[in-house]
Protein backbone atom coordinates (compact mmCIF):
# COMPACT_ATOMS: atom_id res chain seq x y z
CA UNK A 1 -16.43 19.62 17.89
CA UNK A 2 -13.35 17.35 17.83
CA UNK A 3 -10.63 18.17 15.24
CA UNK A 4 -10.11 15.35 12.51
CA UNK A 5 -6.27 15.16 11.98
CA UNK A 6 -6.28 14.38 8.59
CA UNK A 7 -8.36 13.81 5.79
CA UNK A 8 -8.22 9.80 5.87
CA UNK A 9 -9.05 10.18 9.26
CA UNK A 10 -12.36 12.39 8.35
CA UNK A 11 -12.84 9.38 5.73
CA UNK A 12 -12.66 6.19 8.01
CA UNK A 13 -14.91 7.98 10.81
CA UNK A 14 -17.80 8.54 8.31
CA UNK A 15 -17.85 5.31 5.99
CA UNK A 16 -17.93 2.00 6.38
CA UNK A 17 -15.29 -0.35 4.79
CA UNK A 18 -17.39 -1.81 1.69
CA UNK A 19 -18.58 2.00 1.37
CA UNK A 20 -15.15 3.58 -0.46
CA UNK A 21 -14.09 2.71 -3.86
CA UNK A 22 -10.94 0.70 -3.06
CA UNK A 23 -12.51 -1.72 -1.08
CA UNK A 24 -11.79 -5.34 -1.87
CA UNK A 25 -12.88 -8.54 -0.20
CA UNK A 26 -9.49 -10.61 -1.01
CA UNK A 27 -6.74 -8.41 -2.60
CA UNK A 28 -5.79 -11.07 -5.45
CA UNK A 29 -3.36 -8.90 -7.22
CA UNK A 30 -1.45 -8.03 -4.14
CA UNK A 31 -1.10 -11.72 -2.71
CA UNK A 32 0.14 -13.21 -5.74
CA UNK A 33 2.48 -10.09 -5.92
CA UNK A 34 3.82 -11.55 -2.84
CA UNK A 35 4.06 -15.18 -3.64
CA UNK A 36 6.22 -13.85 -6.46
CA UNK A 37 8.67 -12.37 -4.57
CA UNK A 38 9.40 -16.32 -3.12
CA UNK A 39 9.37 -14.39 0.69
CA UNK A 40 9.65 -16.86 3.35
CA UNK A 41 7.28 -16.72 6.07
CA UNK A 42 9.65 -14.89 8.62
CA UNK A 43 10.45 -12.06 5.96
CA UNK A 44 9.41 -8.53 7.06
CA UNK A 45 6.61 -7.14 5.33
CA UNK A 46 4.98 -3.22 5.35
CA UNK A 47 1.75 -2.39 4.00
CA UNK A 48 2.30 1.27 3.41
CA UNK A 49 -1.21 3.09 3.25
CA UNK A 50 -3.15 0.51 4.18
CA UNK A 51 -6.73 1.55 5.34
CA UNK A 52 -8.53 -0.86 6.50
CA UNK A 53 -7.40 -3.29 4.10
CA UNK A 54 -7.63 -6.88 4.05
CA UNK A 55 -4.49 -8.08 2.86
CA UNK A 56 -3.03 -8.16 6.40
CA UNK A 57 -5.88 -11.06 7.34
CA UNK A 58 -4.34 -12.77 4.51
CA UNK A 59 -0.76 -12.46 5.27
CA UNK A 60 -1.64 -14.31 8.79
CA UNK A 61 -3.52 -16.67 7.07
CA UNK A 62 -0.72 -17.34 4.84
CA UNK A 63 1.52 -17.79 7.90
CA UNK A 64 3.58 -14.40 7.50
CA UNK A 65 4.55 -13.55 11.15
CA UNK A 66 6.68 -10.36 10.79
CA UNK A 67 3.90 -7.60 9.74
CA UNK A 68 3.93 -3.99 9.46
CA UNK A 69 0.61 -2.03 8.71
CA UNK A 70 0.97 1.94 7.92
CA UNK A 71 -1.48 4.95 7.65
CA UNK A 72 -2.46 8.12 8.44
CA UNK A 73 -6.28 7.13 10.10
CA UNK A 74 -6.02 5.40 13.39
CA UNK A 75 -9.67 4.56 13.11
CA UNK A 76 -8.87 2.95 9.86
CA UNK A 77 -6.40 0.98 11.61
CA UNK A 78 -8.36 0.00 14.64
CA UNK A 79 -10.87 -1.23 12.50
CA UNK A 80 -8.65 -3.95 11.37
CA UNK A 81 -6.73 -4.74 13.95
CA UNK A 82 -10.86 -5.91 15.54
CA UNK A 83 -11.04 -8.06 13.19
CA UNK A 84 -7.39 -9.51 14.08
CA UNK A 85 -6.37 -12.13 17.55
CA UNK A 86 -4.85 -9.16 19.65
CA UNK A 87 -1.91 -11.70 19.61
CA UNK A 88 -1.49 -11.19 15.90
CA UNK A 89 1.81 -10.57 14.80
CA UNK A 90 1.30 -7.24 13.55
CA UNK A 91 3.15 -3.15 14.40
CA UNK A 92 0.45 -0.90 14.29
CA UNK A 93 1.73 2.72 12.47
CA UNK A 94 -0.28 5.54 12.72
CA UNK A 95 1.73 8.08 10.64
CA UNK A 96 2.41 9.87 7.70
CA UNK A 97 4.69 7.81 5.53
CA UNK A 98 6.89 10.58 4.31
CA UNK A 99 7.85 11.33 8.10
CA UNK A 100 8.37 7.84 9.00
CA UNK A 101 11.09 6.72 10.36
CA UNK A 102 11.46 2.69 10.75
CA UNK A 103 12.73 0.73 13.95
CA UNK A 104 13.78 -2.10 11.25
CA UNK A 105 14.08 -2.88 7.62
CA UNK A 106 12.00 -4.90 5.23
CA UNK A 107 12.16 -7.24 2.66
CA UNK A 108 8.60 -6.62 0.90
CA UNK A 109 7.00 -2.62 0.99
CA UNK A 110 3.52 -3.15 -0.53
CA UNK A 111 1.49 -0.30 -1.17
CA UNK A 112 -1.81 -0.06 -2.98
CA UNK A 113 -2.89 3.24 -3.97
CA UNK A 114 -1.05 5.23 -1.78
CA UNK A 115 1.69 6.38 -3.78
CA UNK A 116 -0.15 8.02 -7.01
CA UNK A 117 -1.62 10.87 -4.44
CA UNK A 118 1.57 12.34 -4.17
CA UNK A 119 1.31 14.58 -6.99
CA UNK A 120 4.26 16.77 -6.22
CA UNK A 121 8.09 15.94 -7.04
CA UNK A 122 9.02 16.98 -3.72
CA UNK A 123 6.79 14.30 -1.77
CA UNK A 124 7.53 11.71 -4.13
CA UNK A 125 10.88 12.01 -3.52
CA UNK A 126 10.63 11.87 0.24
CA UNK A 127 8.64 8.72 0.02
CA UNK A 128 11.25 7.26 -2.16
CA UNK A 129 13.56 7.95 -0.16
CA UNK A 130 11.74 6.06 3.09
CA UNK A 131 11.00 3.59 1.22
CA UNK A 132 14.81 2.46 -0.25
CA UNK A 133 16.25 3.30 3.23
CA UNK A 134 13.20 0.59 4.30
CA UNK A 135 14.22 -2.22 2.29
CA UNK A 136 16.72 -4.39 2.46
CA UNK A 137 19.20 -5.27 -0.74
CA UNK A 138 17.75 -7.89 -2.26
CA UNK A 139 13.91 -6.91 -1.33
CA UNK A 140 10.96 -6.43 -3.52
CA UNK A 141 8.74 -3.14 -3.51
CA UNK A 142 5.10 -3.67 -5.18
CA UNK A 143 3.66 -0.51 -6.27
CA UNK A 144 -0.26 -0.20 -7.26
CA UNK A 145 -1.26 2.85 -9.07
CA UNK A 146 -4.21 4.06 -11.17
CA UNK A 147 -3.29 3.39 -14.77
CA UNK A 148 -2.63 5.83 -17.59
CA UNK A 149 -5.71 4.94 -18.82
CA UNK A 150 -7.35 4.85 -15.06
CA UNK A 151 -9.31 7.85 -13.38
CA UNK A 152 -7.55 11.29 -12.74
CA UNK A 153 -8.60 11.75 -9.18
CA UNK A 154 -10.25 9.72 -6.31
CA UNK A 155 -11.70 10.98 -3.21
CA UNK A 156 -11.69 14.53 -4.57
CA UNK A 157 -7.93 15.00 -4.71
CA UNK A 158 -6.07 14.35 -8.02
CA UNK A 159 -3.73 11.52 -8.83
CA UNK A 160 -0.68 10.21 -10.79
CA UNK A 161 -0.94 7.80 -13.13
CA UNK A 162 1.82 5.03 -13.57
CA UNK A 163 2.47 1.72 -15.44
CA UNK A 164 5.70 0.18 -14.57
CA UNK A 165 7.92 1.78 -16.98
CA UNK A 166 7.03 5.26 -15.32
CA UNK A 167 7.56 3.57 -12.12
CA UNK A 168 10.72 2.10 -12.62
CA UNK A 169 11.92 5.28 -14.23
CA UNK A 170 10.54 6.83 -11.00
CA UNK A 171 12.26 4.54 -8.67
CA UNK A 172 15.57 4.77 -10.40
CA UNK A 173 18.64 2.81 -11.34
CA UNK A 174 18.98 1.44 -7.82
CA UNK A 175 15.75 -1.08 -8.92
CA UNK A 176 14.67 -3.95 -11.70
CA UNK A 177 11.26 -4.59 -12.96
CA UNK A 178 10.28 -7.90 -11.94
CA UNK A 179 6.77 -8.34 -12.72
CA UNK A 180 3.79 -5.89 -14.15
CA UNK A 181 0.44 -6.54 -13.85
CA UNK A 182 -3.00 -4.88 -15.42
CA UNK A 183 -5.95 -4.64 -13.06
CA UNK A 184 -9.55 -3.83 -13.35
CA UNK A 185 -10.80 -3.08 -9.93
CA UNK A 186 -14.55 -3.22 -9.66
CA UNK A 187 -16.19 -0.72 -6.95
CA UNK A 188 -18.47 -2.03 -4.52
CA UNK A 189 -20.95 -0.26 -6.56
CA UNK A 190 -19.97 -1.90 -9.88
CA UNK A 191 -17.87 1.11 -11.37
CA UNK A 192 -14.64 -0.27 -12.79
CA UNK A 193 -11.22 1.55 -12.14
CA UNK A 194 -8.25 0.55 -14.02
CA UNK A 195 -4.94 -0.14 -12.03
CA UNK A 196 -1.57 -0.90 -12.89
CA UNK A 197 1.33 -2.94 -10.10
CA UNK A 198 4.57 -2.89 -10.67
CA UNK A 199 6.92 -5.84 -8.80
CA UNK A 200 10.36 -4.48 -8.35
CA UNK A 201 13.62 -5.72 -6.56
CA UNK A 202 15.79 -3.25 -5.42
CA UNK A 203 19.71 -4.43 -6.18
């Protein structure tokens, strides 16, 4: 039997897209997130944790050119980039996030839901740390977390739970709050999960 390298792997190899909770058809939240930062359409965006998600179809809908798409599952990410014109201007990342080194920097880091598994001080510090050597002065990080009032675990492993003010403590001095937003994400199967995002501009 083949070894599965990692858990998100094991995930995207046994379900189909609309079959895991974070699923969504057009990520809203995320896009207008975006438009708030006032990016032009040659800024450098990474999706940090991205599945199989669909904001990346958006991005090139909205014109965005210089795209970056992160995560551990390579199926996960060869399931979108199908869906994608192989000329799409898109880097394909297969790694862990907290090893990751980028070739460039970037002046929007989106990540939905990939930050609140990292339970541990140690790992949270290590992402922070990619992440403000990743964007440029000036940039905007957006942040989606389960809420404090949001569920405790997903996928069997536990979670943190964030609104922005625990973010932007989090983050550190080195970063304003820009924008906060309250989110009810509804399951494919109807459940509804509460989410907070944080906009932030690093200084």
């Amino acid at each position: 039997m083949e070894e599965i390298p990692n858990r998100w792997e094991g995930v995207y190899r046994v379900k189909e897209e609309a079959e895991t909770s974070w699923f969504e058809d057009r990520p809203r939240v995320s896009l207008d997130l975006i438009g708030a930062t006032g990016a032009e359409k040659d800024a450098a965006i990474v999706d940090v944790g991205a599945g199989s998600s669909r904001l990346v179809d958006c991005l090139l809908e909205r014109g965005f050119r210089r795209i970056t798409v992160l995560d551990l599952s390579e199926t996960a990410l060869a399931r979108t980039r199908a869906r994608l014109p192989k000329e799409a201007p898109v880097d394909w990342v297969v790694e862990n996030v907290l090893d990751w080194k980028p070739n460039q920097r970037f002046e929007i880091w989106h990540d939905r839901a990939a930050f609140h598994f990292l339970t541990e001080t140690a790992d949270q510090d290590a992402y922070l740390r990619v992440m403000d050597g990743a964007l440029l002065p000036g940039g905007h990080a957006i942040i989606g977390t389960f809420a404090p009032d949001g569920p405790t675990s997903c996928s069997g492993l536990p979670v943190a739970r964030y609104d922005s003010l625990l973010l932007l403590e989090r983050l550190g001095a080195g970063y304003r709050l820009v924008k906060s937003v309250n989110h009810e994400h509804r399951t494919p199967w109807g459940s509804v999960q509460q989410f907070h995002f944080g906009l932030f501009q690093k200084f």
